[in-house]
Protein backbone atom coordinates (compact mmCIF):
# COMPACT_ATOMS: atom_id res chain seq x y z
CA UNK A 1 -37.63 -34.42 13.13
CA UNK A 2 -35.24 -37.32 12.98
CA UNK A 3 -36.96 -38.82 10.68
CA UNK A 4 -37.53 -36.09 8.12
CA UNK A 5 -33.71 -35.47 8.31
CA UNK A 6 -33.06 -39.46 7.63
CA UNK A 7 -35.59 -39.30 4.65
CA UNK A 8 -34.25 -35.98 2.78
CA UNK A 9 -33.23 -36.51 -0.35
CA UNK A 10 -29.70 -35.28 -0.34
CA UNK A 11 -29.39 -34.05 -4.44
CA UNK A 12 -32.57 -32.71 -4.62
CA UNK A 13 -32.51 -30.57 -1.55
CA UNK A 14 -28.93 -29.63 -2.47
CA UNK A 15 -29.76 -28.22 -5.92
CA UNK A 16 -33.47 -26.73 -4.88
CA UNK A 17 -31.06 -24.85 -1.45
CA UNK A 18 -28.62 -24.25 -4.40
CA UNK A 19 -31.15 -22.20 -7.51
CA UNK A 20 -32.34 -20.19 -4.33
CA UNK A 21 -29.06 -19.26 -3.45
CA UNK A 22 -28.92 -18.13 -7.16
CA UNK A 23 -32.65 -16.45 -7.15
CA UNK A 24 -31.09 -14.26 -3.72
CA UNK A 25 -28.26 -12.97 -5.40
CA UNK A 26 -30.10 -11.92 -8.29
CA UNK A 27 -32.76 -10.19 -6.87
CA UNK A 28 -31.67 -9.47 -3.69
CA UNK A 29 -27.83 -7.92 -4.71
CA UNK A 30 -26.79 -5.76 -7.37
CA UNK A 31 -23.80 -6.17 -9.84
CA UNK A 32 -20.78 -4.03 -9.32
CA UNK A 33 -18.79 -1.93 -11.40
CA UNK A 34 -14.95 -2.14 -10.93
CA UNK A 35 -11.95 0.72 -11.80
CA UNK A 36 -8.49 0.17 -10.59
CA UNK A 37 -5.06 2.01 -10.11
CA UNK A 38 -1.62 1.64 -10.32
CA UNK A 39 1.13 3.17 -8.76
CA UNK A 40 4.67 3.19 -7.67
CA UNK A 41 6.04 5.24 -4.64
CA UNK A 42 9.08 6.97 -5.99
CA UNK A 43 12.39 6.26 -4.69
CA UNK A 44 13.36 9.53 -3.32
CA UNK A 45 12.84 8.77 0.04
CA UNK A 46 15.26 6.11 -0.39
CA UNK A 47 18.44 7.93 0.73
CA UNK A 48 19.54 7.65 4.26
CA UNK A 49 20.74 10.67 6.26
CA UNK A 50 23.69 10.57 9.53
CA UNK A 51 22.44 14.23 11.59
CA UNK A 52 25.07 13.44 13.91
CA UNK A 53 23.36 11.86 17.24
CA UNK A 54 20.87 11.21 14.93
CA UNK A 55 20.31 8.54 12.18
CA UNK A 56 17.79 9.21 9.57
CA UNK A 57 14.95 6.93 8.50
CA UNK A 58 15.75 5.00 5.03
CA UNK A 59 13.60 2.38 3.58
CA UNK A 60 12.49 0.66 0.47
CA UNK A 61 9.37 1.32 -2.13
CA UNK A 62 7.72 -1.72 -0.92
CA UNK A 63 8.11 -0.58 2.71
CA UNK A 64 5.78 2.88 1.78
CA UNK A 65 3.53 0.29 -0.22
CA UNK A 66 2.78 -1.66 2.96
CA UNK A 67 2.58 1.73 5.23
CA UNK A 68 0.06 3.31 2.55
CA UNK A 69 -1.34 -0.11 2.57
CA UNK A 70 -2.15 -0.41 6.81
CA UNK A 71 -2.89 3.87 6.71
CA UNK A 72 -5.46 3.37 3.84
CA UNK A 73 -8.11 0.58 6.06
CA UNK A 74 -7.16 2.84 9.23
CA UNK A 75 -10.32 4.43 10.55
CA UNK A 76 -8.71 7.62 10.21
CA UNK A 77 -8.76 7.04 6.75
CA UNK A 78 -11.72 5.18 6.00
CA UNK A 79 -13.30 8.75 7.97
CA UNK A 80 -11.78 11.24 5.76
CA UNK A 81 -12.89 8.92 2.28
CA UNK A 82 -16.70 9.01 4.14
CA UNK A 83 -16.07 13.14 4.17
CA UNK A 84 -14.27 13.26 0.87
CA UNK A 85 -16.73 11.05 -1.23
CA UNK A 86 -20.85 11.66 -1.50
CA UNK A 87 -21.51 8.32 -0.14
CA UNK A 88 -25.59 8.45 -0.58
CA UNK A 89 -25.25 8.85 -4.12
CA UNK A 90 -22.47 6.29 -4.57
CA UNK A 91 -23.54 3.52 -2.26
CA UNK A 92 -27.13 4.70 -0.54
CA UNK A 93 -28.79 5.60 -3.89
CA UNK A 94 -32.23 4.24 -4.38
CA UNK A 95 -30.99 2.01 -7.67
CA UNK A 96 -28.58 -0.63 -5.66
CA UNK A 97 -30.69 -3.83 -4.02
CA UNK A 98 -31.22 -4.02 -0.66
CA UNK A 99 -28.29 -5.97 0.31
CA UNK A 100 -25.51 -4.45 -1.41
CA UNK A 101 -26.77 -1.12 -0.48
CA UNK A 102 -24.81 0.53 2.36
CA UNK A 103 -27.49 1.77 4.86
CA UNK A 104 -26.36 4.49 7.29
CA UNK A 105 -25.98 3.51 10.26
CA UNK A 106 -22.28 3.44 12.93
CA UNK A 107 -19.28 4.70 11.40
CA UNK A 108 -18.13 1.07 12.50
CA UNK A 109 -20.82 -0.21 9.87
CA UNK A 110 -19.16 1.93 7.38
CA UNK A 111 -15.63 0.72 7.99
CA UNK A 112 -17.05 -3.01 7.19
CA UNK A 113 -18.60 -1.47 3.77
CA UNK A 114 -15.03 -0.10 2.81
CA UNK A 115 -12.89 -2.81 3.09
CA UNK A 116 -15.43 -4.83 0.80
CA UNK A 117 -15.63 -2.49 -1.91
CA UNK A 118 -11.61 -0.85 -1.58
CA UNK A 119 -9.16 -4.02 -2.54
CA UNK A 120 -5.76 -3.18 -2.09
CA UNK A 121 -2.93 -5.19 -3.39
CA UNK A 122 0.60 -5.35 -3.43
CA UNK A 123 3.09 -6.70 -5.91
CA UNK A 124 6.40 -6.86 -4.21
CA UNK A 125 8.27 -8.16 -7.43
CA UNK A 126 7.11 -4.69 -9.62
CA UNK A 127 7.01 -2.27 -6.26
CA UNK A 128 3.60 -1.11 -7.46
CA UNK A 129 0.01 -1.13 -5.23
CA UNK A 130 -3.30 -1.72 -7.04
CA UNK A 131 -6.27 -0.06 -5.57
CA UNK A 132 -9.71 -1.90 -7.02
CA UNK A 133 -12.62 0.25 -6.25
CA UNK A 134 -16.36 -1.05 -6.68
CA UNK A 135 -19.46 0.74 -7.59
CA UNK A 136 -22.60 0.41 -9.00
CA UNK A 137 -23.05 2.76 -11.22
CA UNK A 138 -20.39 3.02 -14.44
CA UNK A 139 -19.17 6.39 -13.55
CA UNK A 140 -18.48 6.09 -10.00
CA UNK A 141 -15.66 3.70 -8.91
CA UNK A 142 -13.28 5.73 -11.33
CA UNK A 143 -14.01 8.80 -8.82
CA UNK A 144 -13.64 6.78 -6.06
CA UNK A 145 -10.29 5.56 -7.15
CA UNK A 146 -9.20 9.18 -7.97
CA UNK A 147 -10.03 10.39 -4.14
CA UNK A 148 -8.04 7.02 -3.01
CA UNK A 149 -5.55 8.64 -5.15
CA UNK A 150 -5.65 11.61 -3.82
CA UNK A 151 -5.41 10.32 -0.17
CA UNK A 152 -2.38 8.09 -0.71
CA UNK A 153 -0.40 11.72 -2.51
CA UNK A 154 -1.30 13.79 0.86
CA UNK A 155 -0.49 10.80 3.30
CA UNK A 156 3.00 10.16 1.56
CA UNK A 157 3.73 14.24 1.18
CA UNK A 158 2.51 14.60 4.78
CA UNK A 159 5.17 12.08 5.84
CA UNK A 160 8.23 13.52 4.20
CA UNK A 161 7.21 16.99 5.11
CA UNK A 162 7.32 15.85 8.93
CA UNK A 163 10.59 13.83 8.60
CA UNK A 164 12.30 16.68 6.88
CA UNK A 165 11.39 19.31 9.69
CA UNK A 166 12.86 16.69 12.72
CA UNK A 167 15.60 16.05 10.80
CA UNK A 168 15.90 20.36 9.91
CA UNK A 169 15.55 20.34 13.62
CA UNK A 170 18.86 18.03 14.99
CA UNK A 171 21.07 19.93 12.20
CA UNK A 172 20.54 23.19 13.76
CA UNK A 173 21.48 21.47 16.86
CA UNK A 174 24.83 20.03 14.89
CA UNK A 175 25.34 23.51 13.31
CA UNK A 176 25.79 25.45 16.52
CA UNK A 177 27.58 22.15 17.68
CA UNK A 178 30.45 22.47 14.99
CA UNK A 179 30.95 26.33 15.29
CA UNK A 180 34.09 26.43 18.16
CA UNK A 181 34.67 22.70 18.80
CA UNK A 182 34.32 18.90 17.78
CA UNK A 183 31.44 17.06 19.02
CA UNK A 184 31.81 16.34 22.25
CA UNK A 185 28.27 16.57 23.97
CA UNK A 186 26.22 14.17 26.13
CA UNK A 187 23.98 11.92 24.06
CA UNK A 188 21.79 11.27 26.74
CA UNK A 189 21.30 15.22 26.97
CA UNK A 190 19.98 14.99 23.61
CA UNK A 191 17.53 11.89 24.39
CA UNK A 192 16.15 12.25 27.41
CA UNK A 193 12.64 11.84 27.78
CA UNK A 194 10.29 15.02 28.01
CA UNK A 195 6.27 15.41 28.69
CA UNK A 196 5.33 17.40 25.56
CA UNK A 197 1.42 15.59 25.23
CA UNK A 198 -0.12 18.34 27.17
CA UNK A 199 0.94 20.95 24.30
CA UNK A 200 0.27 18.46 21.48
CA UNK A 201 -3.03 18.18 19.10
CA UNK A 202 -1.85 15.15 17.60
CA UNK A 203 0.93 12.43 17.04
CA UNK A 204 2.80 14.41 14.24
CA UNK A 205 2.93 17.35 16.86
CA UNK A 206 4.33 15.29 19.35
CA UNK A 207 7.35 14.34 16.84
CA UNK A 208 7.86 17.86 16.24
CA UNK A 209 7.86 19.40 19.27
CA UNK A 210 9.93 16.75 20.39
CA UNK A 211 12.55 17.27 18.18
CA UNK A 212 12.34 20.93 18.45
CA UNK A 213 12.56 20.70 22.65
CA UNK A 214 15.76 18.37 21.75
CA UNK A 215 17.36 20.70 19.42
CA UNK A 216 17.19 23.50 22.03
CA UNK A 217 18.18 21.59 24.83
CA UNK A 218 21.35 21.23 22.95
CA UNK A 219 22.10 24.74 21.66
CA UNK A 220 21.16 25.17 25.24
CA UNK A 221 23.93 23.17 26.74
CA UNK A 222 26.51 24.29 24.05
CA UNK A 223 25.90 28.11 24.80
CA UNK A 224 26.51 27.01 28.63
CA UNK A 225 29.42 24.89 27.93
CA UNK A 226 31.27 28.25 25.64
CA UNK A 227 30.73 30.49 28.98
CA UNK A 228 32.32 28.27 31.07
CA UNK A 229 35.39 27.86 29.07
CA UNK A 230 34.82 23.88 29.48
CA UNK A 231 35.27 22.63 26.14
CA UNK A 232 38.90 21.42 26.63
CA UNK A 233 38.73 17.44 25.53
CA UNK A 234 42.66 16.88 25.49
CA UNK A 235 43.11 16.40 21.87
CA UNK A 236 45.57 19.88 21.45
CA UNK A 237 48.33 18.24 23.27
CA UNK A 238 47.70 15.33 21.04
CA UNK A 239 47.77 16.91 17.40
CA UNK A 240 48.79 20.14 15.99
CA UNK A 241 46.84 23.13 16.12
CA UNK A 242 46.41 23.15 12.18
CA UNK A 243 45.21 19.45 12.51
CA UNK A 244 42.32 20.71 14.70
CA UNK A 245 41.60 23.09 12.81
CA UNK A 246 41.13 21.41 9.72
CA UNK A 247 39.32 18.49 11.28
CA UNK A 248 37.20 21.68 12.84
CA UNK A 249 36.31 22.23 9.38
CA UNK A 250 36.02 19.63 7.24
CA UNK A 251 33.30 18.49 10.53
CA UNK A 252 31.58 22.48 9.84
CA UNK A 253 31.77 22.02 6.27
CA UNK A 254 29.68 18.15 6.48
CA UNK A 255 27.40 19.82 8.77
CA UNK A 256 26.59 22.35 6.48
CA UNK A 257 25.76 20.75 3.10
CA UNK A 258 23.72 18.33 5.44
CA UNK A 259 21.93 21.16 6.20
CA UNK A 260 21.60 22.97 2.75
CA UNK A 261 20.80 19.15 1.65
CA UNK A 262 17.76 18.88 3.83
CA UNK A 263 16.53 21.69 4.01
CA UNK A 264 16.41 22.04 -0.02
CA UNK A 265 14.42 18.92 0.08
CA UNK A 266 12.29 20.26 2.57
CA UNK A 267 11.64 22.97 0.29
CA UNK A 268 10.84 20.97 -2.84
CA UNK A 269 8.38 18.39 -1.41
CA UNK A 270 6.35 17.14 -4.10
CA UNK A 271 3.88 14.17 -4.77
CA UNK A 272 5.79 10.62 -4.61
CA UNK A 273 4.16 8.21 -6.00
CA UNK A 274 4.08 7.60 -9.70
CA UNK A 275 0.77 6.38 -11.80
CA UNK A 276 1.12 3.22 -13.58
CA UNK A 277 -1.83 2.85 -15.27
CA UNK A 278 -4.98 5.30 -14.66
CA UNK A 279 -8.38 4.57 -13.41
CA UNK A 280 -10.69 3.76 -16.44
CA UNK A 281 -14.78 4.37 -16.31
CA UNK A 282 -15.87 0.46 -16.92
CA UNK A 283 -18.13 -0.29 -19.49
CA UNK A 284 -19.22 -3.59 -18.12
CA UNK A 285 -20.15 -5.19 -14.77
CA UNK A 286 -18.44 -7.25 -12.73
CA UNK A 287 -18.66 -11.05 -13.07
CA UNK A 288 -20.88 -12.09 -10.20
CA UNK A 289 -19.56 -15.92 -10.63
CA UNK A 290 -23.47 -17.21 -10.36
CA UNK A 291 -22.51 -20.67 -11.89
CA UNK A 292 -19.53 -21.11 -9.23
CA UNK A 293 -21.62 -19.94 -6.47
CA UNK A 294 -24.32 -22.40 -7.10
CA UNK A 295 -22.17 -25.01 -6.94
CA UNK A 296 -20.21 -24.12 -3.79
CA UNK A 297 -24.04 -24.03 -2.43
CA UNK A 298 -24.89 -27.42 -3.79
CA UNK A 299 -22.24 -29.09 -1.95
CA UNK A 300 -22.30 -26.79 1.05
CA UNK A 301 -25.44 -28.20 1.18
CA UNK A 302 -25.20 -31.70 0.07
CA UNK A 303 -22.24 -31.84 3.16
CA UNK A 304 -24.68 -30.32 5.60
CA UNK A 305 -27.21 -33.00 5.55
CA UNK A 306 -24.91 -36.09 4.98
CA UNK A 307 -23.56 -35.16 8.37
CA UNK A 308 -27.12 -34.19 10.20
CA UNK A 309 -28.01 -37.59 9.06
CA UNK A 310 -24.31 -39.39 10.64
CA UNK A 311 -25.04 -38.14 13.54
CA UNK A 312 -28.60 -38.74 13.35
CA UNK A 313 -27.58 -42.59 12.64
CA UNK A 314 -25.03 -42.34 15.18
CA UNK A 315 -27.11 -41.27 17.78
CA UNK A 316 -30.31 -44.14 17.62
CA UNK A 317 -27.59 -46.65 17.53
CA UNK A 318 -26.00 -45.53 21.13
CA UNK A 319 -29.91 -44.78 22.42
CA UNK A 320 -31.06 -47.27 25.07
């Protein structure tokens, strides 16, 4: 064996390793077809909201990017696409070679198959996301990208939906707060910590039912705190009456068109993101790179046996 490795001709067995490399991919892998998207998320979610106790969530375009971005290769996800797309015809059909086809199998497999043939990528400098999806026939990675699409529209509207009913949630809690009095309530009444998993499907329920046990744990403690008369806080001996009472309401009147605010946009949800350029049915494949592959195999190769034969060398020169 030692000797065979010491005698093999290192170009030779490089470039033969190398045109089978080449003879593998050709007959062994099909060519893929390639239709991409681009889109912005629009900047309406941008604005940040004070609900009293409560700060709202603000953030930047490229900060939904990155969250469609992680949501997108979640299993979650990658499940709904595998429910949402015919996967036999697109990537189990009898036309695509054995090793690009995906063959059913775990839905762990599948998540594997995904993130090969779904490239996301972000471009912080423009805000936009390009999805690249891959196919192999013409006519399928343009419906593939529309579903993607589709997907990213639901996940972002899902989102602001959810945010919009916590945040309708703490300024009912603020409204029945600024009827009588100025603020004056515990915080930690409104933050303690509840068990509200047992009556929860999911993570989204949690947040709402959370926020809605909050908000009545407030107007709770209000409605107790107007029966006992124990609302005094000291300020009437401090400033006139008609001081508190116009501090009374200009703090009603902010609560208010914070309310009518959010609740409008609650009401008027609609898709955020924005298409830059649409998903086009290609016309030609993919380049499959053949000529650079064969040469990353040629000295893939050509490295592999100079060192078996090192440490061949190396190893009859410390024998005894």
């Amino acid at each position: 064996m030692k000797n065979l490795i010491i005698k093999l001709p290192v170009f030779l067995t490089s470039t033969v390793t190398s045109l089978l490399g080449i003879l593998f991919l050709l007959f062994f892998t099909s060519a893929q077809y390639k239709s991409e998207v681009v889109f912005e998320v629009a900047a309406g979610n941008d604005e940040s909201y004070t609900l009293g106790l409560l700060e709202g969530i603000s953030g930047s375009s490229n900060n939904e990017l990155y969250k469609v971005q992680q949501y997108l290769y979640t299993p979650d996800a990658i499940a709904e696409f595998f429910q949402r797309v015919p996967i036999e015809s697109i990537y189990s059909n009898s036309s695509i070679k054995k090793f690009s086809k995906y063959s059913p199998g775990t839905r762990a497999d599948f998540n594997k198959y995904f993130k090969k043939h779904i490239k996301l990528k972000i471009d912080p400098e423009s805000e936009t996301m390009s999805i690249s999806a891959f196919a192999y026939n013409p006519e399928d990675p343009k419906l593939v990208a529309l579903e993607l699409i589709s997907m990213v529209n639901h996940f972002i509207g899902e989102r602001s939906r959810v945010d919009a009913l916590i945040k309708r949630q703490y300024i009912i809690c603020n409204l029945f707060f600024s009827k009588d009095q100025l603020p004056i309530i515990d915080e930690a009444l409104i933050h303690q910590d509840r068990i509200v998993s047992n009556s929860a499907k999911s993570a989204k329920d949690i947040l709402l039912i959370q926020a809605k046990t909050d908000s009545d744990e407030c107007i709770k403690n209000i409605q107790i705190s107007n029966n006992n008369d124990n609302l005094d806080i000291g300020l009437d001996s401090l400033f006139p009456k008609s001081v508190m009472n116009n501090l009374q309401a200009n703090f009603s009147k902010s609560i208010l068109e914070s309310y009518y605010t959010n609740v409008a946009n609650l009401l008027s949800q609609s898709s955020s993101i924005g298409i830059i350029a649409e998903p086009k049915e290609p016309i030609v494949k993919e380049n499959r790179n053949l000529f650079l592959y064969s040469i990353i195999i040629f000295f893939t190769s050509s490295i592999v046996i100079l060192g078996l034969k090192i440490i061949v060398n190396l190893t009859e020169e410390f024998e005894i």
